[in-house]
PDB file of N, CA and C in Angstrom:
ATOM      1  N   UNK A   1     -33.964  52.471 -48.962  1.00  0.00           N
ATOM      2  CA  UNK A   1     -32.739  51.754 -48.656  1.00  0.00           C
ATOM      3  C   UNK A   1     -32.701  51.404 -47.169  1.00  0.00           C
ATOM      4  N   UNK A   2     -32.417  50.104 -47.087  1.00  0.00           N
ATOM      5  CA  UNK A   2     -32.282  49.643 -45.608  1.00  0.00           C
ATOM      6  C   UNK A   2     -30.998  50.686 -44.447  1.00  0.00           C
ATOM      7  N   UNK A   3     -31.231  50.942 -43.508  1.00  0.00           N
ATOM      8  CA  UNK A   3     -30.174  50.957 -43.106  1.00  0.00           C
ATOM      9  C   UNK A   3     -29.659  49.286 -42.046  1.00  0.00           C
ATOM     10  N   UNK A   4     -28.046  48.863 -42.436  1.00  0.00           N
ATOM     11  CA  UNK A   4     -27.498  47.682 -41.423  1.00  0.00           C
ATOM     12  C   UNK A   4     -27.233  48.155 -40.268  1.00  0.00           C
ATOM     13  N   UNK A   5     -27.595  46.743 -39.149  1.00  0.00           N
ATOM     14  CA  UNK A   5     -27.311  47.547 -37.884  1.00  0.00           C
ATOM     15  C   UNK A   5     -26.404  46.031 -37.505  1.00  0.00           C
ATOM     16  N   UNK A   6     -25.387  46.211 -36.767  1.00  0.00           N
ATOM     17  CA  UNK A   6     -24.530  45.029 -36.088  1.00  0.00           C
ATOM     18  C   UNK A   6     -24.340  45.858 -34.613  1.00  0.00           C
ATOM     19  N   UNK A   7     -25.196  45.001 -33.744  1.00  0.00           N
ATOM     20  CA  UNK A   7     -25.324  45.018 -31.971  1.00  0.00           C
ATOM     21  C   UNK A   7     -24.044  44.311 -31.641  1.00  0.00           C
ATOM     22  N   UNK A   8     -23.512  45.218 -30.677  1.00  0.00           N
ATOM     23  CA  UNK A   8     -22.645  43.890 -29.413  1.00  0.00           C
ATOM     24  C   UNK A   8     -22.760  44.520 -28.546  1.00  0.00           C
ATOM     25  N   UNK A   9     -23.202  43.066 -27.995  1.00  0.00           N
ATOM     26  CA  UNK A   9     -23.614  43.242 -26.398  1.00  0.00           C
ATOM     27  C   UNK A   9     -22.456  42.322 -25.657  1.00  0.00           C
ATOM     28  N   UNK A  10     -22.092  42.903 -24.731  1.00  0.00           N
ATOM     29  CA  UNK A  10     -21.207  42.543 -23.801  1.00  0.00           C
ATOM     30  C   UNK A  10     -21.721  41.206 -22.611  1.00  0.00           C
ATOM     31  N   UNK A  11     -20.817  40.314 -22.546  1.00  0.00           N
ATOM     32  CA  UNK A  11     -21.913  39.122 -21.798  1.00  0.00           C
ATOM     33  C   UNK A  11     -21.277  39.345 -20.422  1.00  0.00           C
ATOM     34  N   UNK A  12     -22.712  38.862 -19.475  1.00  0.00           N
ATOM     35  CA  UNK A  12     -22.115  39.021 -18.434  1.00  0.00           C
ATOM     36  C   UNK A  12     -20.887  38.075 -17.859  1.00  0.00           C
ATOM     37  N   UNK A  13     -20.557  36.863 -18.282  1.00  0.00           N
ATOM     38  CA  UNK A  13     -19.512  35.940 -17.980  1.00  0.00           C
ATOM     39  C   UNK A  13     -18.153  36.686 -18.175  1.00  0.00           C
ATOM     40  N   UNK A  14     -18.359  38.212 -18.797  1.00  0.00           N
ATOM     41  CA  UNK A  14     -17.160  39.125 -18.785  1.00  0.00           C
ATOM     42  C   UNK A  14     -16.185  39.339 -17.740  1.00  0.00           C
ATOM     43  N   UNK A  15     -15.304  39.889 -17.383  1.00  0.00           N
ATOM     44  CA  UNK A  15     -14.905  39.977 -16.288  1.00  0.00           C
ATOM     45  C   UNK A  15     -13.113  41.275 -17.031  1.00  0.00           C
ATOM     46  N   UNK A  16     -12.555  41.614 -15.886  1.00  0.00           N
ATOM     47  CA  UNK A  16     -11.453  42.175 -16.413  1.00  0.00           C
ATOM     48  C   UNK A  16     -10.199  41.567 -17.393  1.00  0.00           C
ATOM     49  N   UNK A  17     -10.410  40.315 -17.288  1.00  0.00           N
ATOM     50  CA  UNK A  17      -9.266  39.231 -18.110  1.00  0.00           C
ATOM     51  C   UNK A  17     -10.036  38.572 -19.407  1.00  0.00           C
ATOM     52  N   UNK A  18     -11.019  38.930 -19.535  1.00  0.00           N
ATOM     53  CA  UNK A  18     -11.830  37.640 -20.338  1.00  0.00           C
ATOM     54  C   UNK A  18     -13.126  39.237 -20.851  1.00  0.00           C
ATOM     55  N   UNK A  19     -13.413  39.216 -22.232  1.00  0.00           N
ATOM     56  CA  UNK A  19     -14.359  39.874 -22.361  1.00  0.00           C
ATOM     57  C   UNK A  19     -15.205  39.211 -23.610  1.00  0.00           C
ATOM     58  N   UNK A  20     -16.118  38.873 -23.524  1.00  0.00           N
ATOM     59  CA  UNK A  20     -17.163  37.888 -24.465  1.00  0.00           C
ATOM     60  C   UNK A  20     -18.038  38.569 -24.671  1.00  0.00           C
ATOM     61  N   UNK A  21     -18.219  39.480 -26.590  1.00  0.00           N
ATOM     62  CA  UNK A  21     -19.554  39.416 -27.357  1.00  0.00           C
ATOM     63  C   UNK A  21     -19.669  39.293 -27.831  1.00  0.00           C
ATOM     64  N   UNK A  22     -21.789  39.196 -28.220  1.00  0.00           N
ATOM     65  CA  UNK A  22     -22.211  38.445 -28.825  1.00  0.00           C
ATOM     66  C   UNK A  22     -22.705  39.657 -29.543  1.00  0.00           C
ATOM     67  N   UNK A  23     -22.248  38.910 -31.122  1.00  0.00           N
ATOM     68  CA  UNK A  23     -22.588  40.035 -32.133  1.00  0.00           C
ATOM     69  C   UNK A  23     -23.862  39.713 -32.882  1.00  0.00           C
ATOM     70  N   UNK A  24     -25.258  40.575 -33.235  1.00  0.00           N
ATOM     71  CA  UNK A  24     -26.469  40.163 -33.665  1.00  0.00           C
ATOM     72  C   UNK A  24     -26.276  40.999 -35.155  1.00  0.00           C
ATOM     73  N   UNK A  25     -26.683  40.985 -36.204  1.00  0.00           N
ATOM     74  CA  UNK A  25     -26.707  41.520 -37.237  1.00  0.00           C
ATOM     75  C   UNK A  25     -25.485  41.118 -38.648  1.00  0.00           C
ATOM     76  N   UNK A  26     -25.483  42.224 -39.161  1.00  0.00           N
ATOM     77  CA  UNK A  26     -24.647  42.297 -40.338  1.00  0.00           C
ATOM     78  C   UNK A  26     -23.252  42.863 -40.262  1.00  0.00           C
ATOM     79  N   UNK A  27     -21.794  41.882 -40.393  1.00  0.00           N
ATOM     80  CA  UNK A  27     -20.493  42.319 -40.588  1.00  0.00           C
ATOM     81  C   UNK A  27     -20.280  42.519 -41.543  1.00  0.00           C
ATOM     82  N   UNK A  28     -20.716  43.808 -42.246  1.00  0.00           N
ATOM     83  CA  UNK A  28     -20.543  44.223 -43.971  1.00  0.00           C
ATOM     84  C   UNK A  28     -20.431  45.716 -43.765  1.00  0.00           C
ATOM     85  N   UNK A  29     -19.651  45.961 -44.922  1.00  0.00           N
ATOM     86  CA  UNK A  29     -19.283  47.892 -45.279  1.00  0.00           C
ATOM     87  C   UNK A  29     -20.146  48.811 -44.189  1.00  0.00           C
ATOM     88  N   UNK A  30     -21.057  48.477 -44.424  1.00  0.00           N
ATOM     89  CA  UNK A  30     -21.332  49.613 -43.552  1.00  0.00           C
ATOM     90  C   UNK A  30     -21.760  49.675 -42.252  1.00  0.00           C
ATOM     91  N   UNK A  31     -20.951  48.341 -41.349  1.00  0.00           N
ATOM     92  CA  UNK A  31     -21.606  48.254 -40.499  1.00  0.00           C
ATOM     93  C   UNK A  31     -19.752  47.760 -39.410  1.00  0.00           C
ATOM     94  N   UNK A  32     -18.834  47.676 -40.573  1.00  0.00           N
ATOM     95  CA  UNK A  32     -17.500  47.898 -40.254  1.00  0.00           C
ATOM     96  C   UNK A  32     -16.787  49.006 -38.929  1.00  0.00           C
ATOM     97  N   UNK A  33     -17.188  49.930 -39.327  1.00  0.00           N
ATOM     98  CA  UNK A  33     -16.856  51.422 -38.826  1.00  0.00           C
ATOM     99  C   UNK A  33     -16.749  51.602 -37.339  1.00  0.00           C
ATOM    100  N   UNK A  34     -18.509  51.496 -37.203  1.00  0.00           N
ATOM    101  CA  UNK A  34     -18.866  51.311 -35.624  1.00  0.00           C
ATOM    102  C   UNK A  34     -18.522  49.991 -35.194  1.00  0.00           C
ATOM    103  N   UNK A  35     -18.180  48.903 -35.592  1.00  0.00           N
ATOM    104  CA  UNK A  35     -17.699  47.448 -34.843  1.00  0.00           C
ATOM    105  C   UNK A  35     -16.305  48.111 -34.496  1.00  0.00           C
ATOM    106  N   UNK A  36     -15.099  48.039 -35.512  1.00  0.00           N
ATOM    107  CA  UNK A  36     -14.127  49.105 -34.674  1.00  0.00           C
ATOM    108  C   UNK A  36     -13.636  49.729 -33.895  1.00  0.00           C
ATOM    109  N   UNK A  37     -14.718  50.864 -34.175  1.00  0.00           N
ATOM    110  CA  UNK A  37     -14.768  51.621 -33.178  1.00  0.00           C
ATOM    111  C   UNK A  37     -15.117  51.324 -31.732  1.00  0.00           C
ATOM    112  N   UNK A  38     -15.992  50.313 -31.462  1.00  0.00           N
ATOM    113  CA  UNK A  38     -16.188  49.619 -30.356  1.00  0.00           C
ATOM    114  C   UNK A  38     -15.126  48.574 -29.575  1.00  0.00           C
ATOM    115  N   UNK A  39     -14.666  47.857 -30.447  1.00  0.00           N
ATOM    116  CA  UNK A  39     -13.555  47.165 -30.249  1.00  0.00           C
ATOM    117  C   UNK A  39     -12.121  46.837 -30.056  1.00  0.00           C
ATOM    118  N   UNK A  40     -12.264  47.810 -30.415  1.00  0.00           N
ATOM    119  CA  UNK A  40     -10.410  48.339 -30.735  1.00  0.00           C
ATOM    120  C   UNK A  40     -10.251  48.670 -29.387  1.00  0.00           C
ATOM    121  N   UNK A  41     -10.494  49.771 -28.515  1.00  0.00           N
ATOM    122  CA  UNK A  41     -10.689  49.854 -27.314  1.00  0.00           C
ATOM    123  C   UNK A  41     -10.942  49.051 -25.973  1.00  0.00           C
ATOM    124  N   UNK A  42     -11.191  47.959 -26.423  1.00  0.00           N
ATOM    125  CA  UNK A  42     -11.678  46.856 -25.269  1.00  0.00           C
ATOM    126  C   UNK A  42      -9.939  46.404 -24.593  1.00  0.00           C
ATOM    127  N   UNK A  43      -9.729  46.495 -23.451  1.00  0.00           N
ATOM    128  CA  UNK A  43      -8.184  46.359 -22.646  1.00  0.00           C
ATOM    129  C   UNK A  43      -7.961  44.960 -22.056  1.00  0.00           C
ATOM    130  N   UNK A  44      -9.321  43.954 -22.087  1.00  0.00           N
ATOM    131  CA  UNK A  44      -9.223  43.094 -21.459  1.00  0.00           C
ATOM    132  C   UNK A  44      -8.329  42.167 -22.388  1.00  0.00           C
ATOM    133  N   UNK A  45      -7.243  41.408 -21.532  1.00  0.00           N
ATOM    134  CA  UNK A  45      -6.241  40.490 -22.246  1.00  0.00           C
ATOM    135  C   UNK A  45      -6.823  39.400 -22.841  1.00  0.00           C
ATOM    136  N   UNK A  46      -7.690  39.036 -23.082  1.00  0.00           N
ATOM    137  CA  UNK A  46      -8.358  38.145 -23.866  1.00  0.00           C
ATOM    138  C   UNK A  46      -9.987  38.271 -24.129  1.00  0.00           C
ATOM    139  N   UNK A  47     -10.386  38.260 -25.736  1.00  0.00           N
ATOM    140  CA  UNK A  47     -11.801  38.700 -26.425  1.00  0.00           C
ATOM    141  C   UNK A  47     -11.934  37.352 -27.142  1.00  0.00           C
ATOM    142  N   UNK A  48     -13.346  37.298 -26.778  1.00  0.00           N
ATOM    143  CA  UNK A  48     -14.149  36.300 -27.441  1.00  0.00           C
ATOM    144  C   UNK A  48     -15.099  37.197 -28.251  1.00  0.00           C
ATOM    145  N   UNK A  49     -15.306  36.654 -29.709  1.00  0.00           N
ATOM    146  CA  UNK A  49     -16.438  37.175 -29.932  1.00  0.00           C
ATOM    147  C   UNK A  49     -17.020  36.001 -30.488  1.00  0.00           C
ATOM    148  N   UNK A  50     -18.403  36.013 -29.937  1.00  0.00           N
ATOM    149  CA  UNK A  50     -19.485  34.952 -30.311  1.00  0.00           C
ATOM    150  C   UNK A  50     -20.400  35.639 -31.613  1.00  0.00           C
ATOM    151  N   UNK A  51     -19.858  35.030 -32.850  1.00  0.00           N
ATOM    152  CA  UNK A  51     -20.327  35.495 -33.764  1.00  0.00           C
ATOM    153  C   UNK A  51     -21.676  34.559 -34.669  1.00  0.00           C
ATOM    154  N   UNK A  52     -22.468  33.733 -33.394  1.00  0.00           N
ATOM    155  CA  UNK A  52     -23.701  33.004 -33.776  1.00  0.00           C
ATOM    156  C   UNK A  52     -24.900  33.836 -34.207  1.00  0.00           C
ATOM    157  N   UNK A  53     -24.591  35.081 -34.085  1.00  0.00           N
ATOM    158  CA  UNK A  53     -25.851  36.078 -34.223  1.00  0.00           C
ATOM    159  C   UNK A  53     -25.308  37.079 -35.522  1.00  0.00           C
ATOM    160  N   UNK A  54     -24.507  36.783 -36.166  1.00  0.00           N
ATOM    161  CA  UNK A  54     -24.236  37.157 -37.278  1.00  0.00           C
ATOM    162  C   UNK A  54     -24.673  36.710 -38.753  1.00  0.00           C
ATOM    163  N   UNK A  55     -25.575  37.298 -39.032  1.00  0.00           N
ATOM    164  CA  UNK A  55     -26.664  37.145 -40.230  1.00  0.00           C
ATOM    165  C   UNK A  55     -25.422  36.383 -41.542  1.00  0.00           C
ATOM    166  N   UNK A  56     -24.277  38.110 -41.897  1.00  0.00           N
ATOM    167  CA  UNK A  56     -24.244  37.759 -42.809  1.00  0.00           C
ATOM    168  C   UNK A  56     -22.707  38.472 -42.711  1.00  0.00           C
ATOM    169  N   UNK A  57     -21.794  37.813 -43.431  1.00  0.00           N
ATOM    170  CA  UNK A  57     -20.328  38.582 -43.309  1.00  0.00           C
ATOM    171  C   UNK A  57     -19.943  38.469 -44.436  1.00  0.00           C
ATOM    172  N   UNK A  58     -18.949  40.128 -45.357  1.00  0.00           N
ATOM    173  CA  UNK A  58     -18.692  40.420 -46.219  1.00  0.00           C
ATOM    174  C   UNK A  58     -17.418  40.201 -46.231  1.00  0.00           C
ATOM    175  N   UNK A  59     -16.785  40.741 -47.326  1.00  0.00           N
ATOM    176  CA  UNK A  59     -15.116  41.148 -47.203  1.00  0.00           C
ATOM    177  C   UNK A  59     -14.736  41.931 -46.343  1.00  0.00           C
ATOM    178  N   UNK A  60     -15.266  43.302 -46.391  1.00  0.00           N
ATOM    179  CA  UNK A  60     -15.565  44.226 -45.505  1.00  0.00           C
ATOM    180  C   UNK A  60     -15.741  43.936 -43.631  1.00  0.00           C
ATOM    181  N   UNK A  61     -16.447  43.005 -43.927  1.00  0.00           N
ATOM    182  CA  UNK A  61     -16.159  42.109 -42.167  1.00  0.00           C
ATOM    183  C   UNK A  61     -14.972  41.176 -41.964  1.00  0.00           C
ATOM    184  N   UNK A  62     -14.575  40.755 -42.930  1.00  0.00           N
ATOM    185  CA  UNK A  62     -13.428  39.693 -42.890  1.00  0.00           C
ATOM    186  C   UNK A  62     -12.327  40.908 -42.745  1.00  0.00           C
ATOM    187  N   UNK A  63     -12.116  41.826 -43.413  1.00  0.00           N
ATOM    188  CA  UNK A  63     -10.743  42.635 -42.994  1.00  0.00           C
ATOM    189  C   UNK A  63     -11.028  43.393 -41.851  1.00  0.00           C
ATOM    190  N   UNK A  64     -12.524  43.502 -41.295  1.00  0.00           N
ATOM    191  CA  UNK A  64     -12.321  44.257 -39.755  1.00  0.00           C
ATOM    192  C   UNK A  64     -11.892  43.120 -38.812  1.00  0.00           C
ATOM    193  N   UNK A  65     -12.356  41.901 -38.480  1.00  0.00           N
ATOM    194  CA  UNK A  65     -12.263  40.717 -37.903  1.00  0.00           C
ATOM    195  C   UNK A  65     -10.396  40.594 -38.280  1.00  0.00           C
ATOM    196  N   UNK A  66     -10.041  41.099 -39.562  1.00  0.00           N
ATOM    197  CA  UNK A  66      -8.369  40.775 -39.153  1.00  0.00           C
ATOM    198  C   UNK A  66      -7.837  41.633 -38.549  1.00  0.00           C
ATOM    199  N   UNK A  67      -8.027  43.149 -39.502  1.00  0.00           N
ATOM    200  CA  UNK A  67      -7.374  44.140 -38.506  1.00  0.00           C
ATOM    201  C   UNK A  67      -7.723  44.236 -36.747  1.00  0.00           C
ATOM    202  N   UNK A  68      -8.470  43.650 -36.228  1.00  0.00           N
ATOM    203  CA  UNK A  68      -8.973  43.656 -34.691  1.00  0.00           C
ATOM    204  C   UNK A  68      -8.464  42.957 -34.375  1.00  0.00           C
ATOM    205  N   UNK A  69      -7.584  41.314 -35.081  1.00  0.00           N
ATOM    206  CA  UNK A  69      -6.599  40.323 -34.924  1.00  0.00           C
ATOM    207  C   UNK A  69      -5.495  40.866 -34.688  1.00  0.00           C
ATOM    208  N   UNK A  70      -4.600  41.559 -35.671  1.00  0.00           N
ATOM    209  CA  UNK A  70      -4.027  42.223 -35.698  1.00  0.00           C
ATOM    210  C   UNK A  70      -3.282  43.424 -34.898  1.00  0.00           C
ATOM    211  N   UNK A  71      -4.490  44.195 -34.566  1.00  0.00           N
ATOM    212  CA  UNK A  71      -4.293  45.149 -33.122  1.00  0.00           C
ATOM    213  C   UNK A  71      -4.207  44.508 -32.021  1.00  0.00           C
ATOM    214  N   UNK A  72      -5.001  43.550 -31.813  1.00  0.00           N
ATOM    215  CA  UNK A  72      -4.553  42.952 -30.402  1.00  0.00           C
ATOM    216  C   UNK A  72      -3.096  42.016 -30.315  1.00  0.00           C
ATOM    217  N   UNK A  73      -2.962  41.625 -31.733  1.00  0.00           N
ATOM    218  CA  UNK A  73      -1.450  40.764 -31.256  1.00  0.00           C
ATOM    219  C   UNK A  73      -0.615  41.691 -31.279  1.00  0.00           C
ATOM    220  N   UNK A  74      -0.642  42.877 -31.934  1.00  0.00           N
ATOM    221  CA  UNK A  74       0.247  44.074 -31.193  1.00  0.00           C
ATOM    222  C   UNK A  74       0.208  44.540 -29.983  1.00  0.00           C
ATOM    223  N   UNK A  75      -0.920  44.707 -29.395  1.00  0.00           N
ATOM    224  CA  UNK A  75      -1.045  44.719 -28.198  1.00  0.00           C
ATOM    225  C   UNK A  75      -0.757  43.911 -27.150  1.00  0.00           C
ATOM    226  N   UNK A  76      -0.198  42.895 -27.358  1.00  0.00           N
ATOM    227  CA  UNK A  76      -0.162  41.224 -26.612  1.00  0.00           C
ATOM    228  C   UNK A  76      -1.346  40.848 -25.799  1.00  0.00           C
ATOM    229  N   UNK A  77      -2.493  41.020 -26.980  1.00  0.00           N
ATOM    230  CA  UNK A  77      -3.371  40.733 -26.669  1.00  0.00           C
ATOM    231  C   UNK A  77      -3.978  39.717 -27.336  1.00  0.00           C
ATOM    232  N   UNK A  78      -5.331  38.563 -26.536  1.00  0.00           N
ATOM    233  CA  UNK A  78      -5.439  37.328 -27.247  1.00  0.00           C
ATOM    234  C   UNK A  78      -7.274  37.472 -28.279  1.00  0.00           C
ATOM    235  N   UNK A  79      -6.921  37.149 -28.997  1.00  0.00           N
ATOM    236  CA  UNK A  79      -8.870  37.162 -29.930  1.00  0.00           C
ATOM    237  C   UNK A  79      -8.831  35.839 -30.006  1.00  0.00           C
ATOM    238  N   UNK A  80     -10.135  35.416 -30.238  1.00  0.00           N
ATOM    239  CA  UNK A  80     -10.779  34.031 -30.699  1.00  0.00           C
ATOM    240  C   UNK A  80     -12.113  34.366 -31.441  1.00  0.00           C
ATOM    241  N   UNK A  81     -12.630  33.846 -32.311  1.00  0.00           N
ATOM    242  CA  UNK A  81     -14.075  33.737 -32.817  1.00  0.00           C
ATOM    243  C   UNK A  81     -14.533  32.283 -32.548  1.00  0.00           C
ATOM    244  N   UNK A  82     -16.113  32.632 -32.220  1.00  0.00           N
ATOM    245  CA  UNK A  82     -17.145  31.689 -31.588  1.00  0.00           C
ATOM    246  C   UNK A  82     -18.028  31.196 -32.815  1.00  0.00           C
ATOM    247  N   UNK A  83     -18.337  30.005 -32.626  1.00  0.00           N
ATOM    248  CA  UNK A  83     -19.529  29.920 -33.036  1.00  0.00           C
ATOM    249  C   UNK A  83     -19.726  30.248 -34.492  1.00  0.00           C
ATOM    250  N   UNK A  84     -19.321  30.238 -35.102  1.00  0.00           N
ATOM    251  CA  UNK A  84     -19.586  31.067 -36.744  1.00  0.00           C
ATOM    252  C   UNK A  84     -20.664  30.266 -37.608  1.00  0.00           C
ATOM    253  N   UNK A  85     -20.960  31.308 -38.012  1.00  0.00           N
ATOM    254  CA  UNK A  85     -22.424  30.568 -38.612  1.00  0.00           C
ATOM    255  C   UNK A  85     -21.974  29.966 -40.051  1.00  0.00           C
ATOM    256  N   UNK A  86     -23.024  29.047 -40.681  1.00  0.00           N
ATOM    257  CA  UNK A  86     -21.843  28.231 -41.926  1.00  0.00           C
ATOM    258  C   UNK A  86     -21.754  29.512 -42.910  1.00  0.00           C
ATOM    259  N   UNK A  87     -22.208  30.466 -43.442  1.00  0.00           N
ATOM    260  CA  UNK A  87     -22.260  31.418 -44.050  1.00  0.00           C
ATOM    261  C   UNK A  87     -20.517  31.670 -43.698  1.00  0.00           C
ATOM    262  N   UNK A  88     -20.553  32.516 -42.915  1.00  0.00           N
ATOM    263  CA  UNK A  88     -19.361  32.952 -42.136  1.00  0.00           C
ATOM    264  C   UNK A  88     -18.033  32.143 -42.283  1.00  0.00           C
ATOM    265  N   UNK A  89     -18.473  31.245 -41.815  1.00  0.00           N
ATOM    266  CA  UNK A  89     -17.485  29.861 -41.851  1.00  0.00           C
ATOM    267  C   UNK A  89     -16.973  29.659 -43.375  1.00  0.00           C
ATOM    268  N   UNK A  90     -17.894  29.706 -44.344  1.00  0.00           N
ATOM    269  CA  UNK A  90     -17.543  29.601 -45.702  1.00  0.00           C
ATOM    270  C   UNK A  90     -16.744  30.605 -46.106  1.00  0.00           C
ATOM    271  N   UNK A  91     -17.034  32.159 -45.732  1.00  0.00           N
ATOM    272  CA  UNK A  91     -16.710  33.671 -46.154  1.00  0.00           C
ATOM    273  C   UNK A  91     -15.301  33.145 -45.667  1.00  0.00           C
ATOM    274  N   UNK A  92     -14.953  33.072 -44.400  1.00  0.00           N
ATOM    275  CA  UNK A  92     -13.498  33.228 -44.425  1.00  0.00           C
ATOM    276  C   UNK A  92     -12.477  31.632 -44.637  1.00  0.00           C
ATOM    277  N   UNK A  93     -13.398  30.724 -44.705  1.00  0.00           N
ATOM    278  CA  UNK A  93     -12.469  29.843 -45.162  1.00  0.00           C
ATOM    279  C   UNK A  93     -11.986  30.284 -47.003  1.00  0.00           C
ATOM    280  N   UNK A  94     -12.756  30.523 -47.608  1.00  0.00           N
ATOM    281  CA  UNK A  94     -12.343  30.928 -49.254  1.00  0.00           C
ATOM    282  C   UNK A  94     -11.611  32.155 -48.663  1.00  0.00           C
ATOM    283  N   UNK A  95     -11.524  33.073 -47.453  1.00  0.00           N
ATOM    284  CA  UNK A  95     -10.513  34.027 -48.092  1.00  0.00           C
ATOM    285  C   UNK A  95      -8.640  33.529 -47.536  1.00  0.00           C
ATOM    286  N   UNK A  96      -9.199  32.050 -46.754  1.00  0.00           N
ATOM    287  CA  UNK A  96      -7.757  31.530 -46.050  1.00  0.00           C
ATOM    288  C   UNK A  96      -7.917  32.235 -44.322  1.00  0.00           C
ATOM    289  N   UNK A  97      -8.168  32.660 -44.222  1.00  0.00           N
ATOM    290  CA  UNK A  97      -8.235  33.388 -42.814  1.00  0.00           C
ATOM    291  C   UNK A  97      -8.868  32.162 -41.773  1.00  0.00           C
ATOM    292  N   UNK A  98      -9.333  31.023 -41.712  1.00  0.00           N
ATOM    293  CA  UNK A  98      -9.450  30.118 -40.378  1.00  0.00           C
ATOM    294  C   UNK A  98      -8.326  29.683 -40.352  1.00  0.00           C
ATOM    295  N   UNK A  99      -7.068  29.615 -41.470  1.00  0.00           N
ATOM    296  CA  UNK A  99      -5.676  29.063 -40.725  1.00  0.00           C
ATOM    297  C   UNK A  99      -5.007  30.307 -40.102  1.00  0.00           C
ATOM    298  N   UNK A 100      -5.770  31.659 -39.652  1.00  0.00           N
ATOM    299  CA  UNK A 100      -5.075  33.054 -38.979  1.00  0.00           C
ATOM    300  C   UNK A 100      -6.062  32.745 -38.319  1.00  0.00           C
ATOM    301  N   UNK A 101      -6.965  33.513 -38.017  1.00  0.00           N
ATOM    302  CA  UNK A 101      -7.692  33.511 -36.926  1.00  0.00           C
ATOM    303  C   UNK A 101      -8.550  32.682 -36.118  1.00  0.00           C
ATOM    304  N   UNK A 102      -7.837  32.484 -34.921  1.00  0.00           N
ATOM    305  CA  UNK A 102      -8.733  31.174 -34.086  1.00  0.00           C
ATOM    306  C   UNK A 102      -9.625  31.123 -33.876  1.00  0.00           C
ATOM    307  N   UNK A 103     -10.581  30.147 -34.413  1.00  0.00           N
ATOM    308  CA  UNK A 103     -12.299  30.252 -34.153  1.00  0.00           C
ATOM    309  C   UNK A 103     -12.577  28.955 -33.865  1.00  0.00           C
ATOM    310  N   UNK A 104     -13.646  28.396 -33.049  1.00  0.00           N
ATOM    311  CA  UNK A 104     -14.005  27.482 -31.857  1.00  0.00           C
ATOM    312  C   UNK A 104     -15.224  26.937 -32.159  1.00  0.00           C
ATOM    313  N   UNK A 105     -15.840  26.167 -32.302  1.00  0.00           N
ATOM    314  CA  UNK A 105     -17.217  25.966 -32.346  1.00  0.00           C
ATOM    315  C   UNK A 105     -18.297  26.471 -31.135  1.00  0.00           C
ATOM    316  N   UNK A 106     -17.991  26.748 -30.004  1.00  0.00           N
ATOM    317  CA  UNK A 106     -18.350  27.442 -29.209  1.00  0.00           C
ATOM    318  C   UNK A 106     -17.716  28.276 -28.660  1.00  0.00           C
ATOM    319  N   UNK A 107     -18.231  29.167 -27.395  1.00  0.00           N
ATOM    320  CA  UNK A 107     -17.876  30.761 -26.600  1.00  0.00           C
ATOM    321  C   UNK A 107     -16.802  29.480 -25.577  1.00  0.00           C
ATOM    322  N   UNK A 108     -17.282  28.373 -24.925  1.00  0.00           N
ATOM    323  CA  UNK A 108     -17.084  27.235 -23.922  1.00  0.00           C
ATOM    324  C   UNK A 108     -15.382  27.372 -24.446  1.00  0.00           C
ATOM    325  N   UNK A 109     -15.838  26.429 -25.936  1.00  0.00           N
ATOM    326  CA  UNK A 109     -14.228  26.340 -26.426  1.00  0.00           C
ATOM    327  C   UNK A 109     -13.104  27.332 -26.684  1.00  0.00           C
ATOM    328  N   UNK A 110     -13.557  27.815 -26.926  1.00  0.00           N
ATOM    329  CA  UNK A 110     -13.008  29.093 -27.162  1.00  0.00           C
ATOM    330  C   UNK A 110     -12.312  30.015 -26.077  1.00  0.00           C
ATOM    331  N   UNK A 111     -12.838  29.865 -24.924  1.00  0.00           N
ATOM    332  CA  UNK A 111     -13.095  30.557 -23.378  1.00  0.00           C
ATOM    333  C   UNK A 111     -11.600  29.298 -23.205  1.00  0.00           C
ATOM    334  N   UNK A 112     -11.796  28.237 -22.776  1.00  0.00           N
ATOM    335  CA  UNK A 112     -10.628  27.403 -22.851  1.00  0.00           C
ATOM    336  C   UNK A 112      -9.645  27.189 -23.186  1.00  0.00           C
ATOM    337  N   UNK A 113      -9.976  27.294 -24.617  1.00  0.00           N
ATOM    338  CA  UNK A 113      -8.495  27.535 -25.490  1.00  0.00           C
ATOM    339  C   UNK A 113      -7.644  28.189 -25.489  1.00  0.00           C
ATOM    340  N   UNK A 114      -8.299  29.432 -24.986  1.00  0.00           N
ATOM    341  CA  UNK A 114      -7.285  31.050 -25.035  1.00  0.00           C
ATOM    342  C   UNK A 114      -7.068  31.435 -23.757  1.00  0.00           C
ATOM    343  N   UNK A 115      -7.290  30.100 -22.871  1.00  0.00           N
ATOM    344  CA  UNK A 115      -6.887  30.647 -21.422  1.00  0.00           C
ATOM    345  C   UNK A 115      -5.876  30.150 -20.646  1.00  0.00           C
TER     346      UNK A 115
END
């Protein structure tokens, strides 16, 4: 059995107001947990995540990607998604979620939009 691995790496165009990553791998069940856990924590008032390096996204990624929506607009804090690959793009348009969560065709647009 494989084990999934989903990387984020923090870009350097980061800064204390603005925090941009780029996620490489799989947003599925078991790879939910540790994205979370990584994210939830991030303080900077506005997150980009550039999700061009995302293989493949489940349900399981679509409800972490909301609940991380979610926590930050409680937080009065701002999210955007980058880049989504058409896979991705398909996953959450059938679940309704691109009319909730703002996603950009690029990190550029995105970086703009939410600033």
């Amino acid at each position: 059995m494989n084990v999934e691995h989903l990387n984020l790496l923090k870009q350097d165009d980061s800064n204390s107001q603005l925090a941009v990553f780029k996620l490489h791998g799989k947003l599925i069940l078991e790879t939910v947990g540790s994205f979370l856990q990584t994210m939830r924590p991030e303080c900077a008032p506005e997150l980009v995540l550039d999700m061009s390096g995302v293989k493949f996204l489940d349900s399981a990624g679509i409800g972490a990607l909301a609940q991380l929506f979610v926590h930050r607009k409680g937080q009065g804090q701002k999210f955007a998604l980058a880049a989504l690959t058409q896979q991705a793009k398909a996953v959450m348009e059938v679940a309704g979620l691109l009319k909730l969560l703002p996603a950009y065709a690029s990190v550029t647009d995105a970086i703009r939009a939410e600033s």
